[in-house]
Protein backbone atom coordinates (compact mmCIF):
# COMPACT_ATOMS: atom_id res chain seq x y z
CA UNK A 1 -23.58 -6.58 16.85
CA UNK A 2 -22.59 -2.92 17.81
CA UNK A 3 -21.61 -1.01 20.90
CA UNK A 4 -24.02 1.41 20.44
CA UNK A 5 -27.74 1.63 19.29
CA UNK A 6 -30.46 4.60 19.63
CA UNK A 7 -33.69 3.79 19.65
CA UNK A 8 -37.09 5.49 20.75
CA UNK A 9 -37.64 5.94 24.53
CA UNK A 10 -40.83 4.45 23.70
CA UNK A 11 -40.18 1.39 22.66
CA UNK A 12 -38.19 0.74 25.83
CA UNK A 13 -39.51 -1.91 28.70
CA UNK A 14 -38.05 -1.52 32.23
CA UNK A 15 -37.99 -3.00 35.52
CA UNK A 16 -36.66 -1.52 38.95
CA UNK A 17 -36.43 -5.13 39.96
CA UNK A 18 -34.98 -7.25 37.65
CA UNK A 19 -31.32 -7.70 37.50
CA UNK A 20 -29.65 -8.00 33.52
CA UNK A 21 -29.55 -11.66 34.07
CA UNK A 22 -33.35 -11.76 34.95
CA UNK A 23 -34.14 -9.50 31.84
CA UNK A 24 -31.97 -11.09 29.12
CA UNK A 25 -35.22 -14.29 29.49
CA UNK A 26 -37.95 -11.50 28.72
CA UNK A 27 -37.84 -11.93 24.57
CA UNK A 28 -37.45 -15.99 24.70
CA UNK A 29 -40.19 -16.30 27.30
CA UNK A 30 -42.33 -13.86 25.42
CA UNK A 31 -42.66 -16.22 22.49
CA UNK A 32 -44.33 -19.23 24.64
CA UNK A 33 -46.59 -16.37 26.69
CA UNK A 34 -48.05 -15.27 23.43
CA UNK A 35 -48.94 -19.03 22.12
CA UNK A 36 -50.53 -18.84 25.58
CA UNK A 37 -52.83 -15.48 24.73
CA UNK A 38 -53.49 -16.80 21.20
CA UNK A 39 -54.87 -20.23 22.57
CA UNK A 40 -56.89 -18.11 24.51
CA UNK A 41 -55.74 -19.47 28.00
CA UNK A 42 -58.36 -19.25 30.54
CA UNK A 43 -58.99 -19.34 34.08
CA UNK A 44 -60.44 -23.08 34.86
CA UNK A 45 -59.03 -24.85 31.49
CA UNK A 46 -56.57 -27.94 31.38
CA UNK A 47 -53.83 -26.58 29.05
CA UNK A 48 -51.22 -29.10 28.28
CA UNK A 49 -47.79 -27.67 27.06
CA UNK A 50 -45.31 -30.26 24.99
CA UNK A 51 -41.66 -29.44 25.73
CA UNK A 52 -39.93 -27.66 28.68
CA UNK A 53 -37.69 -25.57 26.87
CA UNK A 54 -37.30 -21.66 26.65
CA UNK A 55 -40.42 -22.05 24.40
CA UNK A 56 -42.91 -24.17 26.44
CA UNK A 57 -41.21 -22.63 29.86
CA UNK A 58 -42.87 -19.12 28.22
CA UNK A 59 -46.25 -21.06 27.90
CA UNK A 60 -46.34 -22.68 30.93
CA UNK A 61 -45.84 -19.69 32.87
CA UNK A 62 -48.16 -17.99 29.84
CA UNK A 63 -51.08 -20.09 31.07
CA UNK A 64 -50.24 -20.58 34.85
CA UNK A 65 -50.59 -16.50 34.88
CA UNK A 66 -54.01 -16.45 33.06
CA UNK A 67 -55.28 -19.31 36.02
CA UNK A 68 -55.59 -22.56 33.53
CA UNK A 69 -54.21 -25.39 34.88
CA UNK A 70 -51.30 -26.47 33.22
CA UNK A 71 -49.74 -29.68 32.52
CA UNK A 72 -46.23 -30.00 31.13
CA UNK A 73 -44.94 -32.83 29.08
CA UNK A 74 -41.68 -34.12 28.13
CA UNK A 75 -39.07 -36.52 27.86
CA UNK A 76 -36.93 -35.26 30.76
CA UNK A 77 -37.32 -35.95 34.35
CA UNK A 78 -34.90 -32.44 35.07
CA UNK A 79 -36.85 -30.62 32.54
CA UNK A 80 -40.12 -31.50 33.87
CA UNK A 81 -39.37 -30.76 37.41
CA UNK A 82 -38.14 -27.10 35.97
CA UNK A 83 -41.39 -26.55 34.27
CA UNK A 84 -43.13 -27.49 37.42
CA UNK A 85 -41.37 -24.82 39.04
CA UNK A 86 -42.26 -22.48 36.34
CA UNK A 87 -46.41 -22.86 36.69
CA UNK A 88 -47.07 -26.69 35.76
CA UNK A 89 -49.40 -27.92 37.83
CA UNK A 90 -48.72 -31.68 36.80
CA UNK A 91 -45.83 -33.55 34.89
CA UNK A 92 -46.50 -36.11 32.61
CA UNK A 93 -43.09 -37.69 31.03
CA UNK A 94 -44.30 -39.17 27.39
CA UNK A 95 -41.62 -42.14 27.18
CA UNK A 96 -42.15 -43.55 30.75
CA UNK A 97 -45.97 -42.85 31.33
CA UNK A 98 -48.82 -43.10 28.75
CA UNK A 99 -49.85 -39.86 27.85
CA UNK A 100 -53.72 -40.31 26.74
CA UNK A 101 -54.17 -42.40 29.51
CA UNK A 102 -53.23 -39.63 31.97
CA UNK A 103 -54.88 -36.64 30.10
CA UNK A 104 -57.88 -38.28 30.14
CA UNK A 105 -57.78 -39.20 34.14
CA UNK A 106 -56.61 -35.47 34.26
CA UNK A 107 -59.99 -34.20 32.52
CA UNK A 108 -62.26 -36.92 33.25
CA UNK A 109 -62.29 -38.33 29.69
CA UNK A 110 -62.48 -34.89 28.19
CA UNK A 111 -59.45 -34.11 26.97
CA UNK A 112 -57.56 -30.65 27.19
CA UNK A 113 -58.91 -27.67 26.74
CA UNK A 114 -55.72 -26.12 25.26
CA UNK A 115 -52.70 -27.87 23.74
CA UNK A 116 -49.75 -25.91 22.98
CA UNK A 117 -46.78 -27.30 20.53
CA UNK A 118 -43.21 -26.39 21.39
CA UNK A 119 -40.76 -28.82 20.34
CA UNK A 120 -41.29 -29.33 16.61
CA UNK A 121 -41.93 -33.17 15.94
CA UNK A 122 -44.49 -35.15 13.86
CA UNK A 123 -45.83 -37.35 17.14
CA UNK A 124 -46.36 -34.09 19.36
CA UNK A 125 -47.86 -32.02 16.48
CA UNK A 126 -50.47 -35.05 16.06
CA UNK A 127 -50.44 -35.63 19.85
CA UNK A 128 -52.61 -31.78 19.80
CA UNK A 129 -54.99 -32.82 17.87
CA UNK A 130 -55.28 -36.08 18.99
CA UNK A 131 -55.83 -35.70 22.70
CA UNK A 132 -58.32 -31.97 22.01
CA UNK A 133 -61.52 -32.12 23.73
CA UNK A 134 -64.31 -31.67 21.69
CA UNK A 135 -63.91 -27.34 20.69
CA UNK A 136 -60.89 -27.77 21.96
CA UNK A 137 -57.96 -25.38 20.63
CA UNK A 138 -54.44 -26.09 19.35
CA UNK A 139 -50.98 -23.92 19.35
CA UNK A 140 -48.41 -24.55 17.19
CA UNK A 141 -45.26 -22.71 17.95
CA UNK A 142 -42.76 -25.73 17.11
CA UNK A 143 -41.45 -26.14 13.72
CA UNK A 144 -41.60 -29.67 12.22
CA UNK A 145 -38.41 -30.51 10.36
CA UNK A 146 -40.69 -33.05 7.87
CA UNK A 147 -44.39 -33.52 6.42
CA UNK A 148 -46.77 -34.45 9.43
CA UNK A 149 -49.41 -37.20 8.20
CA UNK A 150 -53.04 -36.38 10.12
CA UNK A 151 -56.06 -38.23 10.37
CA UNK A 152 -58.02 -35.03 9.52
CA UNK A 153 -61.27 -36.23 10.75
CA UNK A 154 -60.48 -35.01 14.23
CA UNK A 155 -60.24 -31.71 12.84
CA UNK A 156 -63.83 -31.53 11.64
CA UNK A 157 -65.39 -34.07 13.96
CA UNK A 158 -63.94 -32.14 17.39
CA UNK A 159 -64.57 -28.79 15.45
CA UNK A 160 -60.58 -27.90 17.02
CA UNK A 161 -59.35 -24.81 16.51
CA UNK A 162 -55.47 -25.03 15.34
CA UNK A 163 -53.82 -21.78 15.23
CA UNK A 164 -50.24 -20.83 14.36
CA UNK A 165 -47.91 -18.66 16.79
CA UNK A 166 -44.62 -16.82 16.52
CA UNK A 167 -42.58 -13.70 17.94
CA UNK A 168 -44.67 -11.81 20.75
CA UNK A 169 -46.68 -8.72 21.55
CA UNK A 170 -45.59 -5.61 23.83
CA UNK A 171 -48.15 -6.99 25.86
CA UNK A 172 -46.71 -10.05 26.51
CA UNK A 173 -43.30 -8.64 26.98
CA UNK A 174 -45.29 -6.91 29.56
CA UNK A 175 -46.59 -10.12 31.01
CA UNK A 176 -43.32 -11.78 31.21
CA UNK A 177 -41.91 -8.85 33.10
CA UNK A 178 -44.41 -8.56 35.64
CA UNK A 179 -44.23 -12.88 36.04
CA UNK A 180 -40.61 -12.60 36.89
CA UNK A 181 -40.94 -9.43 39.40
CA UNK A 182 -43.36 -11.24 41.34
CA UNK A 183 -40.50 -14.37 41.60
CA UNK A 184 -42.59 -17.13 39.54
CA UNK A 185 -40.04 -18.12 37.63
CA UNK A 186 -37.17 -19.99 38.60
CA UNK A 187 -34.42 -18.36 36.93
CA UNK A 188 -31.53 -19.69 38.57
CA UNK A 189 -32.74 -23.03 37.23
CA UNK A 190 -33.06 -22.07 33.72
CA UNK A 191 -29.89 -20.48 32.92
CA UNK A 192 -27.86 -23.28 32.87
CA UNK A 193 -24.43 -21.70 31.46
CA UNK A 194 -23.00 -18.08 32.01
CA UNK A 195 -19.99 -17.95 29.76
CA UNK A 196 -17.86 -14.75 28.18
CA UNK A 197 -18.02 -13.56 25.09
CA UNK A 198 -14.94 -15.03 23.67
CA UNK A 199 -16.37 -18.46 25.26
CA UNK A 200 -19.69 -18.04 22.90
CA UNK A 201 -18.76 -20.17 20.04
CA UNK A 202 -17.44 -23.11 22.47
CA UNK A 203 -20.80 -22.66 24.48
CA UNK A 204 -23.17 -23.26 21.56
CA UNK A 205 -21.22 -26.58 19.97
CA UNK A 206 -21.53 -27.51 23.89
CA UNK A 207 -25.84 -26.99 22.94
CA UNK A 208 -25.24 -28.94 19.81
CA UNK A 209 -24.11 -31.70 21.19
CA UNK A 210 -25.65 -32.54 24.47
CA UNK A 211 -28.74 -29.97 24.02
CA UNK A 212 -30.75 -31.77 26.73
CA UNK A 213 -28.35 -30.19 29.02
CA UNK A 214 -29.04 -26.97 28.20
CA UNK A 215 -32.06 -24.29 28.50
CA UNK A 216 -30.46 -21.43 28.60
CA UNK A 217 -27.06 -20.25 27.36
CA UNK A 218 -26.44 -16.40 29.00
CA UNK A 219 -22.85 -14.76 27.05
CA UNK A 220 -21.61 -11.51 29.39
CA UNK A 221 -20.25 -8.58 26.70
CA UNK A 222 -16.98 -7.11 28.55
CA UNK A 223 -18.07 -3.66 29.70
């Protein structure tokens, strides 16, 4: 960290109408809107997004700007009605409801078009591919923390695209900007903690241990 940095006017993004608080969410958003753009979200499509976190907030929204019908999943009731609020069309909450049954009364025994990974565990990563429609397309922007077993014949049978996504575009930056200037997002909901600096360190081992009640940690530098 340092008081002072230059960089090129160029590679500066502003906004008249966001406040600091609004802007600090561009970069963490940005990295679920671009697993969006590279799963080709479309106007008309079922995408289904697994986790409400910074991650799959940034997707949802991702795909709720590019028209696709989104549907978030999770194991949080709180979470779920924040990703609502973000762009999700419909909830589904994995441990309380069955999940195939309701993508496939969501799509009339399609499947989703789109399937975007953002929590990082062996059942969601096979979830993807499991519940694609036939050409479907699959995201992966979670990292899973151990081997993930497949039965690979979905991938060939379904002819899936699976595609890998990280970090973000100045385009998307772009996209996330313009989503929270037109008051999309609910922001107030998703920073969950304001804290000082000199509170950081206390704030984070807060995340560690109780990290589903947390989505966004913001720290305030002294001026």
């Amino acid at each position: 960290m340092t008081e002072e940095i230059v960089v090129p006017a160029t590679k500066l993004l502003t906004s008249q109408r966001l406040s600091l608080r609004d802007m600090v969410l561009v970069e963490p958003l940005s990295v679920g809107w671009h697993a969006a753009s590279r799963g080709r979200a479309a106007a008309g499509e079922t995408v289904v997004v697994f986790g409400c976190g910074m991650v799959g907030l940034g997707a949802i929204a991702g795909a709720s700007a590019a028209g696709a019908r989104v549907v978030a999943v999770d194991v949080d009731d709180g979470k779920l009605s924040i990703g609502r609020r973000a762009g999700a069309a419909e909830t589904i909450n994995s441990i309380t409801e069955n999940l195939h049954e309701r993508l496939q009364a969501l799509t009339e025994n399609h499947g989703p078009d789109l399937l975007i990974e953002g929590v990082g565990l062996p059942e969601t990563f096979r979830a993807c591919v499991d519940e694609a429609c036939f050409a479907g397309r699959v995201v992966y922007v979670g990292y899973a923390k151990e081997p993930v077993e497949y039965a690979t014949k979905n991938f060939v049978m379904k002819e899936i695209d699976i595609m890998g996504s990280r970090n973000a575009t100045v385009d998307d930056f772009r996209g996330v900007i313009a989503y929270l200037e037109a008051g999309r997002f609910p922001v107030d909901a998703v920073i969950t903690h304001v804290v000082p600096f000199a509170d950081a360190g206390a704030a984070l081992a807060m995340w560690a241990k109780n990290p589903g009640a947390v989505t966004k940690i913001v720290v305030e530098l002294g001026r």
